[in-house]
C-alpha atoms as a PDB file:
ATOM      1  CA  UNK A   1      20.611  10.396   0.587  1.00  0.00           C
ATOM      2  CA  UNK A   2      17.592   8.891   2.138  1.00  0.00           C
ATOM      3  CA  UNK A   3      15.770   6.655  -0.662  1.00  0.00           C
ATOM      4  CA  UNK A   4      12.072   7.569  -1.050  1.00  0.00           C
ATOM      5  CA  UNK A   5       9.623   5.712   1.487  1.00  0.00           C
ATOM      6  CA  UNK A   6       8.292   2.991  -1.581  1.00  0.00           C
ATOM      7  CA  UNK A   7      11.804   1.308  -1.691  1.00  0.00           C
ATOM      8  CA  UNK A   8      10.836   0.122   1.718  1.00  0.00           C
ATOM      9  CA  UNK A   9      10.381  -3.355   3.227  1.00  0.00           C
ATOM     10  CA  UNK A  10       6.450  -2.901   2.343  1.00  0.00           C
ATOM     11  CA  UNK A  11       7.299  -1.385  -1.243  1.00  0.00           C
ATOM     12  CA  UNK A  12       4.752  -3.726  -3.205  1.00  0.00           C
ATOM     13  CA  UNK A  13       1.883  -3.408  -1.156  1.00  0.00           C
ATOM     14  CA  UNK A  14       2.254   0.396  -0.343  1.00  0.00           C
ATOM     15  CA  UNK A  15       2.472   1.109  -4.107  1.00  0.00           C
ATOM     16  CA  UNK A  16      -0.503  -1.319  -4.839  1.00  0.00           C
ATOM     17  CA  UNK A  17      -2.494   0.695  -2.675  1.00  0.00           C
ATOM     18  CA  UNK A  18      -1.704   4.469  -3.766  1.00  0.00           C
ATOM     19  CA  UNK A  19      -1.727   3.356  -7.228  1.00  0.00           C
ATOM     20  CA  UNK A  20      -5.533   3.196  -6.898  1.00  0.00           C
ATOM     21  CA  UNK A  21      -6.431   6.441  -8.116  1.00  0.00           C
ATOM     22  CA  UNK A  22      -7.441   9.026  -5.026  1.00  0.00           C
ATOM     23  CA  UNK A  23     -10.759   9.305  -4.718  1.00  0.00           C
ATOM     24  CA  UNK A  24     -12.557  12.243  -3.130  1.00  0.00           C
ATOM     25  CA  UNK A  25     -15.747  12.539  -0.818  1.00  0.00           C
ATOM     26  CA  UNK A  26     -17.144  15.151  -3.107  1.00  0.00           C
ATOM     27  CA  UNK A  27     -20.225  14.379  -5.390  1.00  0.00           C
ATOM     28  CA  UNK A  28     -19.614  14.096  -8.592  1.00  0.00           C
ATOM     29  CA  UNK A  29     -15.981  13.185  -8.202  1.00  0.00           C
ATOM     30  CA  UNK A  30     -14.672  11.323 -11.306  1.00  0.00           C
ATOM     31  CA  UNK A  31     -11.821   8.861 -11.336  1.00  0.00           C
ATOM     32  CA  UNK A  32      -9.487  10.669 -13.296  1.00  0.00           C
ATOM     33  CA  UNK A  33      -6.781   8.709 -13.722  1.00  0.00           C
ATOM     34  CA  UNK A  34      -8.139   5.811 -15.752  1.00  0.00           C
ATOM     35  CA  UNK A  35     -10.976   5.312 -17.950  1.00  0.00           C
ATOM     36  CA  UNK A  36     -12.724   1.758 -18.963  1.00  0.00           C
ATOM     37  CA  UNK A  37     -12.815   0.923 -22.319  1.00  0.00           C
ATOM     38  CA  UNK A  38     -16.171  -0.631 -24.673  1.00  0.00           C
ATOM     39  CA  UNK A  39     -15.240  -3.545 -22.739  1.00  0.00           C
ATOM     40  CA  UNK A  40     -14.691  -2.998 -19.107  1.00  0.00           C
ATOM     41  CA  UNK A  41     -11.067  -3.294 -19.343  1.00  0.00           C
ATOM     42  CA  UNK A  42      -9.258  -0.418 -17.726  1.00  0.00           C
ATOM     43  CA  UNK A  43      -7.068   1.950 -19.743  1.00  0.00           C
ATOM     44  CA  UNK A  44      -4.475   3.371 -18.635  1.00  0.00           C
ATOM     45  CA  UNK A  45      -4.410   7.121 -19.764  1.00  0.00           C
ATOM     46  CA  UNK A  46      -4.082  10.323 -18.764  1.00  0.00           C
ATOM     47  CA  UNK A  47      -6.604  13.574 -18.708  1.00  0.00           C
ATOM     48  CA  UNK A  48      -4.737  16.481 -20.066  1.00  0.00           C
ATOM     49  CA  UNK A  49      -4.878  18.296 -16.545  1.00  0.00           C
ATOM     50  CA  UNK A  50      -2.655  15.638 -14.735  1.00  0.00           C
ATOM     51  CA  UNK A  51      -0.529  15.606 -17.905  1.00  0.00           C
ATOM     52  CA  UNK A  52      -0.105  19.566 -16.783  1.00  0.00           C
ATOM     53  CA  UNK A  53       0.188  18.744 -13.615  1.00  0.00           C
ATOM     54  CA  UNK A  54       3.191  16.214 -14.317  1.00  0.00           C
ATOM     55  CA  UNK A  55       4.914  18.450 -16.149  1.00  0.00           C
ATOM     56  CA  UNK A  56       5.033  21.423 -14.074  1.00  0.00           C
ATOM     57  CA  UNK A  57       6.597  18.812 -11.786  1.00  0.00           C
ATOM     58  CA  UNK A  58       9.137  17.546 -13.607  1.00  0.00           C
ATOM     59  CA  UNK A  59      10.100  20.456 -15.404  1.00  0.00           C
ATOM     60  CA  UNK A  60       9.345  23.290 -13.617  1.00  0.00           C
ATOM     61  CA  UNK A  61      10.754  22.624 -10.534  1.00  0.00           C
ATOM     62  CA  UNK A  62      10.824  24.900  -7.604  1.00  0.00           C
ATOM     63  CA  UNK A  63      13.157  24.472  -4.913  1.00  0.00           C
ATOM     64  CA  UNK A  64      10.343  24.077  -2.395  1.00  0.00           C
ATOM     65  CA  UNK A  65       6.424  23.362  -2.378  1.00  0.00           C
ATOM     66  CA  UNK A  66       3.687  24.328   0.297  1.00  0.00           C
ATOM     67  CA  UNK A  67       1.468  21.661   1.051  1.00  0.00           C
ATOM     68  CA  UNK A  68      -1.540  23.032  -0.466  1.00  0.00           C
ATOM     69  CA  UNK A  69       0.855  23.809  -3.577  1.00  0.00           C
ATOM     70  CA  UNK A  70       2.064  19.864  -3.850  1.00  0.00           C
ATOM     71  CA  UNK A  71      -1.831  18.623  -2.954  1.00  0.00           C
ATOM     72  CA  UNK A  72      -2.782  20.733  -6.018  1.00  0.00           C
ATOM     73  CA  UNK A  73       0.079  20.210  -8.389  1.00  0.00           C
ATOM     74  CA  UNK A  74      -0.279  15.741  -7.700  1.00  0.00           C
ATOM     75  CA  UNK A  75      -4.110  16.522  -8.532  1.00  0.00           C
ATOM     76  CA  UNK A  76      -5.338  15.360  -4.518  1.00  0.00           C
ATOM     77  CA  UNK A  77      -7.019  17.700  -2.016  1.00  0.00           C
ATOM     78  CA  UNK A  78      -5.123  18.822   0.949  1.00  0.00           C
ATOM     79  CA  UNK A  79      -6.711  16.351   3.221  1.00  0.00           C
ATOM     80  CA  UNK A  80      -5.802  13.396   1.062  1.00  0.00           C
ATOM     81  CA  UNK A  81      -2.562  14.684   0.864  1.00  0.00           C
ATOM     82  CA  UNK A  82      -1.703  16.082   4.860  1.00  0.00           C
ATOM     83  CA  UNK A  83      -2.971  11.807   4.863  1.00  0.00           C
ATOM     84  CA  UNK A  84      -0.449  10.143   2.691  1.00  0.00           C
ATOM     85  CA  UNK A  85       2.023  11.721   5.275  1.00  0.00           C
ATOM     86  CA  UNK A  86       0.228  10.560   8.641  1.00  0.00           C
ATOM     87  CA  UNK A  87      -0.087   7.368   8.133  1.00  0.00           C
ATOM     88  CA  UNK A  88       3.117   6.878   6.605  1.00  0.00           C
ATOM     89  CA  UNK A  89       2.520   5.983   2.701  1.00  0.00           C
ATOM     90  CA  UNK A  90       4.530   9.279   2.349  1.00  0.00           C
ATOM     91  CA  UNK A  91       7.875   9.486   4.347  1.00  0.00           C
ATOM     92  CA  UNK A  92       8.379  13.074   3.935  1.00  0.00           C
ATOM     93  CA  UNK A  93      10.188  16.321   5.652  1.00  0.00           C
ATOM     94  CA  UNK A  94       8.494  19.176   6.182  1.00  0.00           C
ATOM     95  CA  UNK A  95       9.266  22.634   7.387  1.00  0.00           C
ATOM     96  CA  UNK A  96       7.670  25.586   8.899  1.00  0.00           C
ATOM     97  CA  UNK A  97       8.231  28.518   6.789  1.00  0.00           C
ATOM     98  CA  UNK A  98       9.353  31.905   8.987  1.00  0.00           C
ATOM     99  CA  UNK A  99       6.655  33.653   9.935  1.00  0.00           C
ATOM    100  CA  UNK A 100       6.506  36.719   7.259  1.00  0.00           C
ATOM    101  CA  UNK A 101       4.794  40.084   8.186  1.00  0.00           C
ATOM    102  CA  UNK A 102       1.151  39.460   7.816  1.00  0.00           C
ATOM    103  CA  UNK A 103       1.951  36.062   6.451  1.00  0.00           C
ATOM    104  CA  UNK A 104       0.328  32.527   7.248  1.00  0.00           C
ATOM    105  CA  UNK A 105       2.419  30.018   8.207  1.00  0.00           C
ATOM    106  CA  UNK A 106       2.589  27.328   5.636  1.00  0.00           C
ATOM    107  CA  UNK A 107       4.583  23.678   5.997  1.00  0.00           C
ATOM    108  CA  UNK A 108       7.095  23.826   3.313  1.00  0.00           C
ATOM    109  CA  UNK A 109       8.640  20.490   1.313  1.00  0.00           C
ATOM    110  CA  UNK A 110      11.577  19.638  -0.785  1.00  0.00           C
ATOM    111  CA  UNK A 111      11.109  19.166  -4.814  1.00  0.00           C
ATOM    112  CA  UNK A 112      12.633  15.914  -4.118  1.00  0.00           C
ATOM    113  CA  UNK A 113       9.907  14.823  -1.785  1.00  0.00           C
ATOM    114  CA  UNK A 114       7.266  16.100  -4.536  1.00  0.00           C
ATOM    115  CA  UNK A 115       8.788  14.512  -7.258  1.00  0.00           C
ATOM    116  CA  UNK A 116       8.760  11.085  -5.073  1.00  0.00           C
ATOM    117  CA  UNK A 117       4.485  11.320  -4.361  1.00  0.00           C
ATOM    118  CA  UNK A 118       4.429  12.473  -8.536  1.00  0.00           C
ATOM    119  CA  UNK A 119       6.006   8.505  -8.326  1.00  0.00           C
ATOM    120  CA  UNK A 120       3.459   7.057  -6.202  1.00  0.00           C
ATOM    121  CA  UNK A 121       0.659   9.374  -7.336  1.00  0.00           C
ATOM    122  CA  UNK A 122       1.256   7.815 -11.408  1.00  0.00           C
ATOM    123  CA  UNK A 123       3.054   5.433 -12.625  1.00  0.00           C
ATOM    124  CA  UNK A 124       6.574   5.994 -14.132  1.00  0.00           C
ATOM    125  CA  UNK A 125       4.761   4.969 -18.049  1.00  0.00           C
ATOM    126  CA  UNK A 126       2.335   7.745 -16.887  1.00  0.00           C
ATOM    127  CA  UNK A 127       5.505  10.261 -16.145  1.00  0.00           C
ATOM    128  CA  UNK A 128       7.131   9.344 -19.423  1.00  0.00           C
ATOM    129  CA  UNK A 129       4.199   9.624 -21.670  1.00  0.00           C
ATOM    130  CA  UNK A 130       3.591  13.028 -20.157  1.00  0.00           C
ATOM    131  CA  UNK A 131       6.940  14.662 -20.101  1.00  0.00           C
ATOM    132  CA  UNK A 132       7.256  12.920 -23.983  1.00  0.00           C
ATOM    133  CA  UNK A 133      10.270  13.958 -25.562  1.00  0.00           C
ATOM    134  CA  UNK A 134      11.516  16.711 -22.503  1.00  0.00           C
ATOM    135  CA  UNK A 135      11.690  13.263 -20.350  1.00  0.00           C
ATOM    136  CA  UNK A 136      15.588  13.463 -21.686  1.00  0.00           C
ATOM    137  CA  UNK A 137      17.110  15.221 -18.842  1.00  0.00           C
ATOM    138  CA  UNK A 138      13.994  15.153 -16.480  1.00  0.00           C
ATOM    139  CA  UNK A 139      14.425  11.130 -15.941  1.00  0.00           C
ATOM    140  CA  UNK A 140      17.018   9.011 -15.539  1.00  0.00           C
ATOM    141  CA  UNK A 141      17.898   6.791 -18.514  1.00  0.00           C
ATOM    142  CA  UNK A 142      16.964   3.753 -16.895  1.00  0.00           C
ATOM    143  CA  UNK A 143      13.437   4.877 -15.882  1.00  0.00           C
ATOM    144  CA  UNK A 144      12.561   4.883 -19.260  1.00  0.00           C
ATOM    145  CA  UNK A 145      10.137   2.616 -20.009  1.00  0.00           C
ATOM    146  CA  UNK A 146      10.821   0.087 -22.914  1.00  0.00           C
ATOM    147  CA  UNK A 147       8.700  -2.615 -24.507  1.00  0.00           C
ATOM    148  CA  UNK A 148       9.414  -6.667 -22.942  1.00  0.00           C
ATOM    149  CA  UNK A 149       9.283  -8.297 -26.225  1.00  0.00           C
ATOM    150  CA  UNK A 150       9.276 -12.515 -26.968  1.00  0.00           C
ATOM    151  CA  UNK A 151       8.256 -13.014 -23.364  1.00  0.00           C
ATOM    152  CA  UNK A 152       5.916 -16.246 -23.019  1.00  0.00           C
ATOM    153  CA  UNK A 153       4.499 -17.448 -20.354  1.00  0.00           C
ATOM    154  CA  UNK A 154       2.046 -20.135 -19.587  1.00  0.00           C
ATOM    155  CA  UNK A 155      -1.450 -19.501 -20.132  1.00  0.00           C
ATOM    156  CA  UNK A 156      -2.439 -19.478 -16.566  1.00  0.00           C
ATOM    157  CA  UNK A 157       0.418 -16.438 -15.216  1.00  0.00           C
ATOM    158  CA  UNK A 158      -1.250 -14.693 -17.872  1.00  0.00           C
ATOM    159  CA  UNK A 159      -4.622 -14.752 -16.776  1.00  0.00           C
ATOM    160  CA  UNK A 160      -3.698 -14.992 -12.918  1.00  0.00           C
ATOM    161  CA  UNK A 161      -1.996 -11.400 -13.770  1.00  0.00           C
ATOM    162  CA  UNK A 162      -4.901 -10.282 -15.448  1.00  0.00           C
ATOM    163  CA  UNK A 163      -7.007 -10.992 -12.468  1.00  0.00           C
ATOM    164  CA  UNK A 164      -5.150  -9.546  -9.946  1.00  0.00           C
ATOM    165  CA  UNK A 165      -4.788  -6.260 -12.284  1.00  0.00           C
ATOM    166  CA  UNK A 166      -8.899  -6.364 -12.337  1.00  0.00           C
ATOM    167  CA  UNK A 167      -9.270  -6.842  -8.948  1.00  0.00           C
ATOM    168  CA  UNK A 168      -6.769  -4.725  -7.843  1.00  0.00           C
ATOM    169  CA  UNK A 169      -7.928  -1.886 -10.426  1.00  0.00           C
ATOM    170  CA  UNK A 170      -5.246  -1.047 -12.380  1.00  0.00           C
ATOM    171  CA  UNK A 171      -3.273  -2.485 -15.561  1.00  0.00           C
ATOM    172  CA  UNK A 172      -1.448  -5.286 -15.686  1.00  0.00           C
ATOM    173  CA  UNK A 173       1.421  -3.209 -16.464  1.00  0.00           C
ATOM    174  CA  UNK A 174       0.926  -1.130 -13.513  1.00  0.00           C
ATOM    175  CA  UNK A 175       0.309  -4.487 -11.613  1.00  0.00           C
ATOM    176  CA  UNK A 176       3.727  -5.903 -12.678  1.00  0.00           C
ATOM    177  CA  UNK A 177       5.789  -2.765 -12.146  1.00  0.00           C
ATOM    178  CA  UNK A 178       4.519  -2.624  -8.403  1.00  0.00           C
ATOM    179  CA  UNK A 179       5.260  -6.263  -7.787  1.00  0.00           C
ATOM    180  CA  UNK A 180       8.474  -5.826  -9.059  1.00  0.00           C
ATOM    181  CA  UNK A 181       9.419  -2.812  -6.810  1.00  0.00           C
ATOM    182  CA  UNK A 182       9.266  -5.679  -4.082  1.00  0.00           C
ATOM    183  CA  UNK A 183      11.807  -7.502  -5.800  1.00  0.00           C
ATOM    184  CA  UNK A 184      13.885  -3.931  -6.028  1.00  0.00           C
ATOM    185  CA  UNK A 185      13.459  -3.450  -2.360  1.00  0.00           C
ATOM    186  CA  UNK A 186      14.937  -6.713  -1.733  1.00  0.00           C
ATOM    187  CA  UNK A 187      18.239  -6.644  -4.100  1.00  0.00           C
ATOM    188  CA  UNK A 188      21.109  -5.564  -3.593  1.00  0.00           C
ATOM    189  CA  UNK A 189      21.915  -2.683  -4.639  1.00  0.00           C
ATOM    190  CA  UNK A 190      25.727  -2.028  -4.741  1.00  0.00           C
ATOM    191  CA  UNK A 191      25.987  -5.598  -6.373  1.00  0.00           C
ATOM    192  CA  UNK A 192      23.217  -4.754  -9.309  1.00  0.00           C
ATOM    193  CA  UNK A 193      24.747  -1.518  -9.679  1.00  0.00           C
ATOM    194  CA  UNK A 194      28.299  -3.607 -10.653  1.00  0.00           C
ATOM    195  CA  UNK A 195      26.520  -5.275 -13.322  1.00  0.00           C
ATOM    196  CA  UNK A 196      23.966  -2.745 -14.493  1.00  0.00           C
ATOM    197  CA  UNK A 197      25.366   0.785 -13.825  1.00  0.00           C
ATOM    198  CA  UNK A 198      22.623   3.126 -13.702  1.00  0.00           C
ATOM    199  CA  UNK A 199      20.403   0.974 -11.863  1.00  0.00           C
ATOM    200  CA  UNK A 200      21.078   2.730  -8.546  1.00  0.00           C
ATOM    201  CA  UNK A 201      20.365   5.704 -10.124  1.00  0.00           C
ATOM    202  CA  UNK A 202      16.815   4.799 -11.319  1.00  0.00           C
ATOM    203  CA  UNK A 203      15.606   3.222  -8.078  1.00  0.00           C
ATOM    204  CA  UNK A 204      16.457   6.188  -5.681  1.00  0.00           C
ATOM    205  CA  UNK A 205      15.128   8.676  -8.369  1.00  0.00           C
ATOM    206  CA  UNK A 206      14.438  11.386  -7.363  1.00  0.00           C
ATOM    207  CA  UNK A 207      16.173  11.133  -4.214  1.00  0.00           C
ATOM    208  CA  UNK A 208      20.204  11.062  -6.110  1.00  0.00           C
END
């Protein structure tokens, strides 16, 4: 099966960019999908709606989505959506659905295609903290996300992540997962998959 556009050549900086949160024209628009802290620091959290949203993703899935459904359910207009697929950050199918008596004519996509802008639209630590304990069957093991403990590293890596994080305006552990989908879009797959079955698995998600 066709692995979801972010596993591309361009992974890292693709997902950089849509990890920014989407941001609409409208007044009063709020970034929604981090807050800043006493501090300035971003936080990585969710408001409960996306939470929703995630879930009804993940869990309730349908075998198809019109576009105004899937702009609604990732939390993005239908113009920021219909643009993630014309200039390519999505890599998505779509079909026409028959005309019905009466009926408009709506472009119709794939769960699987959903499921892969839910990736791009939050980060996988996002999914899991949202689906909570019903991620067990909804996620592949491997996607889980677990804790890197006794990792050191010199001061300066530290901070030069930090920066980049700030600059870029998300977490450093949204920073690091996107730079390392550049290293996943550069392995091999088949010989990972030898040593660490599963792995192929988790990549390709939801596209398996």
């Amino acid at each position: 099966m066709r692995a979801p556009s972010f596993f591309s050549a361009d992974a890292a900086a693709r997902r950089l960019l849509t990890a920014i949160p989407v941001k609409s024209a409208g007044k009063g628009h709020q970034n929604t999908n981090q807050y800043t802290d006493t501090i300035g620091i971003l936080v990585d959290m969710l408001p409960p709606t996306h939470r929703e949203a995630i879930r009804a993703i993940f869990l309730k899935r349908r075998p198809e989505y019109t576009t105004r459904d899937a702009a609604q359910l990732l939390r993005m207009t239908l113009g920021e959506f219909l643009a993630w697929i014309e200039t390519g950050v999505l890599d998505i199918e779509v079909r026409r659905k028959r005309r019905q008596l009466g009926g408009p004519r709506h472009a119709l996509i794939p769960w699987k295609e959903v499921a892969s802008a839910a990736m791009l639209r939050w980060t996988v630590v996002q999914i899991h903290d949202a689906l909570g304990k019903d991620a067990d069957g909804a996620l592949p093991r491997l996607l889980w996300p677990v804790e890197l403990k006794a990792v050191r590293l010199p001061a300066y890596q530290v901070r030069l992540l930090e920066t980049l994080a700030q600059n870029s305006g998300v977490t450093v552990e949204e920073y690091v997962y996107t730079a390392l989908l550049g290293v996943e879009a550069a392995a091999s797959h088949a010989e990972i998959e030898s040593m660490l079955p599963g792995f192929t698995e988790a990549v390709q998600f939801p596209n398996v």
